[in-house]
Protein backbone atom coordinates (compact mmCIF):
# COMPACT_ATOMS: atom_id res chain seq x y z
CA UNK A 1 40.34 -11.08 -8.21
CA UNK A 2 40.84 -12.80 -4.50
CA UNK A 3 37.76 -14.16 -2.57
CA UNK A 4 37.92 -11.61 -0.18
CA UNK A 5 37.65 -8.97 -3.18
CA UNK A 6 35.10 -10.54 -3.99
CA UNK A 7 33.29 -11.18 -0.35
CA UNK A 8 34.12 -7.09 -0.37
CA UNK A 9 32.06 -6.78 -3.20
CA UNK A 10 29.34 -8.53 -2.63
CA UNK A 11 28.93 -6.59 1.07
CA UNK A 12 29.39 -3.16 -0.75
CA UNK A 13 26.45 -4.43 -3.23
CA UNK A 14 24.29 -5.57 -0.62
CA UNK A 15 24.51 -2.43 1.42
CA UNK A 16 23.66 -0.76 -1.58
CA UNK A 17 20.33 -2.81 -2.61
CA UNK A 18 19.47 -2.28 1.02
CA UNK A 19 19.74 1.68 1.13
CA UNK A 20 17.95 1.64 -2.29
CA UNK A 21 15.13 -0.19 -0.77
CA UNK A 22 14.90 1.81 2.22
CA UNK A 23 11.93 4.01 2.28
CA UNK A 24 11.65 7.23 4.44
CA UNK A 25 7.97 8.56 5.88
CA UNK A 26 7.49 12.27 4.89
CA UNK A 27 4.69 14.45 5.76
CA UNK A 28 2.91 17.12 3.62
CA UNK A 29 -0.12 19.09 4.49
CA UNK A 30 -0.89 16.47 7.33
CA UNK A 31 -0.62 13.45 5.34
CA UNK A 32 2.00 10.72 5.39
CA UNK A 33 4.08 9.51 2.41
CA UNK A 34 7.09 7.58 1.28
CA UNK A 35 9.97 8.51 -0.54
CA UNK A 36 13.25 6.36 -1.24
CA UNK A 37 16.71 7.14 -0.12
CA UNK A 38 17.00 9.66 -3.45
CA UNK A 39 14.15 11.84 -2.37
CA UNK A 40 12.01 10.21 -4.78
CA UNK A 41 8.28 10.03 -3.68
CA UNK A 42 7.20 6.43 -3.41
CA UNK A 43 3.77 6.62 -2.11
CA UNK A 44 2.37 9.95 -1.81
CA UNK A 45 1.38 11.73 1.15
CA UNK A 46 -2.14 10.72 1.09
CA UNK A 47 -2.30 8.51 4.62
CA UNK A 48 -2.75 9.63 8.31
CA UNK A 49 -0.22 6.99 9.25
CA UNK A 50 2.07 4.22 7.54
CA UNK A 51 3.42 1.63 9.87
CA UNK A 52 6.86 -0.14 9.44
CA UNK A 53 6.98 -2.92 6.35
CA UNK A 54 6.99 -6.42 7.75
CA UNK A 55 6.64 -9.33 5.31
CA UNK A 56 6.43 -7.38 2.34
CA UNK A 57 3.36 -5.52 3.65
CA UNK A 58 2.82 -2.09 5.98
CA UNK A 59 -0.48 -0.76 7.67
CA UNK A 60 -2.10 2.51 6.62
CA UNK A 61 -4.30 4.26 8.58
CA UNK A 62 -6.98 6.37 6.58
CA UNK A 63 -8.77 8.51 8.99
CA UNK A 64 -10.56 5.71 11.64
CA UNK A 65 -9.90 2.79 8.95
CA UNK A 66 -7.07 0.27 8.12
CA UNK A 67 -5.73 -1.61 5.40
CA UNK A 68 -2.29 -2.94 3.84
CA UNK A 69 0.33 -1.01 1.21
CA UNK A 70 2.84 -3.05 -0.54
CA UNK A 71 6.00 -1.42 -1.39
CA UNK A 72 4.89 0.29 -4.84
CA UNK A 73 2.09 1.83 -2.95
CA UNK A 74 -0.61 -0.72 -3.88
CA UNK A 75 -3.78 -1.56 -1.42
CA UNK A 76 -3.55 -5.21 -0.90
CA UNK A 77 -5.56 -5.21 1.79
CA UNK A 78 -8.85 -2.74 1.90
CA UNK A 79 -9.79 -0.27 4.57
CA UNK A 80 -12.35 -2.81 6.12
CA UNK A 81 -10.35 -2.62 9.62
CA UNK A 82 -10.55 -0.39 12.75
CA UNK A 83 -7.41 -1.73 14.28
CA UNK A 84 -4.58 -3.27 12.59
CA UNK A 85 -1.16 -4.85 13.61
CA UNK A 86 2.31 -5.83 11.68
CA UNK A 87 2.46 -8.68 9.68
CA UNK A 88 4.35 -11.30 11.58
CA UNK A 89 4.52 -15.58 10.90
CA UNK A 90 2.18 -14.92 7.93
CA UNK A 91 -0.50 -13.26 9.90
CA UNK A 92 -1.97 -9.55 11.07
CA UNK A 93 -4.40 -9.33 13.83
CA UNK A 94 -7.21 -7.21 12.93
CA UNK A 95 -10.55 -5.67 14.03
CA UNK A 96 -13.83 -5.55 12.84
CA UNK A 97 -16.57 -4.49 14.45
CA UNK A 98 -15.91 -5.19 18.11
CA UNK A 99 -14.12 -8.22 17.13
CA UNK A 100 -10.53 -9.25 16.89
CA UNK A 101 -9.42 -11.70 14.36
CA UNK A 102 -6.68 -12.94 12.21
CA UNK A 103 -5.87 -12.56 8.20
CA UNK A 104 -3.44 -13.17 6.11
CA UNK A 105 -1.70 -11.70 3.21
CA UNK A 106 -4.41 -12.52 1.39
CA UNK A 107 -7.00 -10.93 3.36
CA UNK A 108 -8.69 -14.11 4.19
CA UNK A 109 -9.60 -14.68 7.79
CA UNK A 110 -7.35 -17.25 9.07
CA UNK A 111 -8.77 -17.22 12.79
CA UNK A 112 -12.11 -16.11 13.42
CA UNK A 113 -13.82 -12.80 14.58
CA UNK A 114 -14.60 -14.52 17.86
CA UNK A 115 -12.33 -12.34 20.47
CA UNK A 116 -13.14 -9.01 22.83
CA UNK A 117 -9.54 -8.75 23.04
CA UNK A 118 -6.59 -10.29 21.49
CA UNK A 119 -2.37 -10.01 21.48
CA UNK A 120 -0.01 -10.34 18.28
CA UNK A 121 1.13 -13.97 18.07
CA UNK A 122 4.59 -14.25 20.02
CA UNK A 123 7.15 -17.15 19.80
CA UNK A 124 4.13 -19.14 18.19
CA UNK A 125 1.39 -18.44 20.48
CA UNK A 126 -1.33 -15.45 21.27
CA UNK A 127 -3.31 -14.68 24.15
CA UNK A 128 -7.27 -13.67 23.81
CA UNK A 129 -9.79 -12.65 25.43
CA UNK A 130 -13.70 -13.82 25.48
CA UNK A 131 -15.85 -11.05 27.39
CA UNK A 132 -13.74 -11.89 30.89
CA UNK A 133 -12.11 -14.28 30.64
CA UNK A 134 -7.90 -14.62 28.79
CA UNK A 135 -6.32 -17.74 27.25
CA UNK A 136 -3.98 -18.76 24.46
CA UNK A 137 -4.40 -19.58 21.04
CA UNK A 138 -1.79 -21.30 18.45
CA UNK A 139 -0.83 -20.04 15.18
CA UNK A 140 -3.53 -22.26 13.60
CA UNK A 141 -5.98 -21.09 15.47
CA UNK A 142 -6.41 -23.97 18.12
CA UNK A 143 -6.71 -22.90 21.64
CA UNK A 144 -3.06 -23.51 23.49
CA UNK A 145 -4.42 -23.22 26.91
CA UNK A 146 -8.50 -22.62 27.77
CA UNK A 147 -9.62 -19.07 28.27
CA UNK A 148 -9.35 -19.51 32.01
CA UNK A 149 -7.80 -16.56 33.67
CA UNK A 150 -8.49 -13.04 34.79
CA UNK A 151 -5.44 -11.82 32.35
CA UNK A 152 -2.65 -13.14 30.70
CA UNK A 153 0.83 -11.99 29.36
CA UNK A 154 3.08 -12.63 26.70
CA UNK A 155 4.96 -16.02 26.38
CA UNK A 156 8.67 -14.97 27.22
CA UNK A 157 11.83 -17.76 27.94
CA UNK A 158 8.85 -20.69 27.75
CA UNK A 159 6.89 -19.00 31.43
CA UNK A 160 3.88 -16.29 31.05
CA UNK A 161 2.27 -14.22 33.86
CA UNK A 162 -1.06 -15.03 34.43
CA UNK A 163 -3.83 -13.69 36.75
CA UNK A 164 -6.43 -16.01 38.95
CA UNK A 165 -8.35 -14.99 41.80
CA UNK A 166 -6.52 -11.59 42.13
CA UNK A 167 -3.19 -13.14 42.15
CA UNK A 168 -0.32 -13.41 39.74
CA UNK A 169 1.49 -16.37 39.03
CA UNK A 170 3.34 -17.98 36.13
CA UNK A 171 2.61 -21.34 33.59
CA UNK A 172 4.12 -22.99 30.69
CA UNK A 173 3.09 -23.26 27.44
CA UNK A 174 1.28 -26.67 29.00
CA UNK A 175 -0.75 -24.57 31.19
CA UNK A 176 1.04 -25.94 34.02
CA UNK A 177 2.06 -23.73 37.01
CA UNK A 178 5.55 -22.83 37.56
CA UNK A 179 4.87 -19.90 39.98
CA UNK A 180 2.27 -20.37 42.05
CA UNK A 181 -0.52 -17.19 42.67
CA UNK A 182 0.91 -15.18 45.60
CA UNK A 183 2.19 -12.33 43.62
CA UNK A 184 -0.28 -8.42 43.45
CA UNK A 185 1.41 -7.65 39.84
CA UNK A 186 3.91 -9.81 37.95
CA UNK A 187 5.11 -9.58 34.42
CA UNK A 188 6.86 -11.15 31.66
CA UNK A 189 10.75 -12.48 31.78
CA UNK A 190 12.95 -10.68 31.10
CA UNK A 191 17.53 -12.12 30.42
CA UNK A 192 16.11 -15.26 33.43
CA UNK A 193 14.35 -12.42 35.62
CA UNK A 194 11.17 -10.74 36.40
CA UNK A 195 9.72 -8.06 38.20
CA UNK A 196 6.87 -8.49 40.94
CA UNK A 197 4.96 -6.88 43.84
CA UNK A 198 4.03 -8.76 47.03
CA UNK A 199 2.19 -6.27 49.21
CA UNK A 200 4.01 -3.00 48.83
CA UNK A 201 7.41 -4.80 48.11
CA UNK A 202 8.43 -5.35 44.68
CA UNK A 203 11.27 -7.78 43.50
CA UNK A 204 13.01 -9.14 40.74
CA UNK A 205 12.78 -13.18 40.73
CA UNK A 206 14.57 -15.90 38.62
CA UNK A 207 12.46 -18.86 36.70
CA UNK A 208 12.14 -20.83 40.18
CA UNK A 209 10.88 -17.67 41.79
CA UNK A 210 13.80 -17.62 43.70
CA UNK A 211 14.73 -13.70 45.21
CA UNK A 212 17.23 -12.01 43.30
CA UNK A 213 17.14 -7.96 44.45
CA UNK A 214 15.10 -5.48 46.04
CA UNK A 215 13.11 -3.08 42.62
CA UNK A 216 11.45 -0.13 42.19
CA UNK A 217 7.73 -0.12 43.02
CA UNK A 218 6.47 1.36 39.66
CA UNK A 219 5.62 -1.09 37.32
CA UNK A 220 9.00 -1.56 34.77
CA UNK A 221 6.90 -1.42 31.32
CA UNK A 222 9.83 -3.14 29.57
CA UNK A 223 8.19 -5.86 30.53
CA UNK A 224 4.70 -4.75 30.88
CA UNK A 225 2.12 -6.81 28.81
CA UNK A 226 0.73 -5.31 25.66
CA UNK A 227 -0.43 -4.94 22.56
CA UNK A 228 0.95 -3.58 19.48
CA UNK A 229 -1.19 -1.89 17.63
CA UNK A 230 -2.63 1.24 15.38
């Protein structure tokens, strides 16, 4: 047999093992199940939602509660949670009580119950919020950048949009300004551009907030801050 048979091979078996793992959400009577890529029932229909497996792990959602399937169907993770997220960098950002925190797969908190508010941890870093007031935290827990601004958005190509005094503007992942604060909205960049409104004209700029064309006035929400949640 030649290598490429045998590259050939090993592609036709790995489709294979990936269409056999596939599972496929079904609904029955109002409830949500999963079945493989036979028709063969997985989990049962027993769930008001099942999120997307990430990291070996997917959300349910049993009436106002969360907790975490594995793929046989098994509850790792109780129904202890009123909002959930996906698994991502070893870590699902959770609620309890009025409280956002971090666990892992474990269900161990990882980073406190301390935040109002809180994102998903992106490119290594999350923002949160304490009662007004936004910042950034590290995987570890460690606070990036102090808790500081009126709101904050997503880390994208090393900048974030951040709000102070009414104004947008931009930082690193230092803290330090890029942008300054003359923007109304502004939001996160997008392929070395972003889209912002100064008065009632909006604008795509590149990293050096440099004009690059004229944009529609409603806000794009491609690029829109925001959580990801269930």
């Amino acid at each position: 047999m030649t290598q490429k048979s045998i590259v050939i091979l090993l592609l036709i078996f790995s489709a294979h093992i990936a269409i056999s793992q596939e599972l496929i959400q079904f609904n029955e009577k109002g409830k949500v199940g999963l079945r493989d890529a036979s028709g063969q029932i997985i989990i049962p229909a027993k769930y008001d939602a099942i999120g997307n497996f990430s990291e070996g792990l997917a959300l349910v959602v049993d009436h106002e509660m969360r907790g975490y399937i594995d793929r046989h169907g098994d509850l790792l993770i109780p129904f202890n949670y009123t909002e959930g997220a996906t698994f991502s960098n070893g870590v699902a950002r959770v609620k309890s009580g009025n409280k956002y925190g971090f666990i892992n797969h474990q269900n161990q908190s990882v980073i406190p119950f301390d935040y109002d508010e809180a994102g998903d941890f992106y490119n290594g870093v999350a923002r949160v919020r304490k009662g007004s007031n936004w910042g950034y935290i590290e995987l570890g827990g460690d606070e990036l950048i102090s808790l500081t601004y009126e709101y904050a958005g997503n880390f994208r190509e090393g900048m974030a949009p951040v709000k102070s005094n009414s104004k947008w503007g931009y930082i690193d992942r230092c803290g330090t300004i890029m942008l300054p604060f003359e923007y109304d909205q502004a939001h996160e960049f997008q392929k070395g551009k972003a889209w912002v409104l100064k008065g009632d004209s909006a604008f795509y700029i590149d990293k050096s907030g440099k004009f690059i064309s004229k944009a529609e006035q409603q806000t794009p929400t491609v690029n829109a801050p925001r959580n990801e949640s269930h």
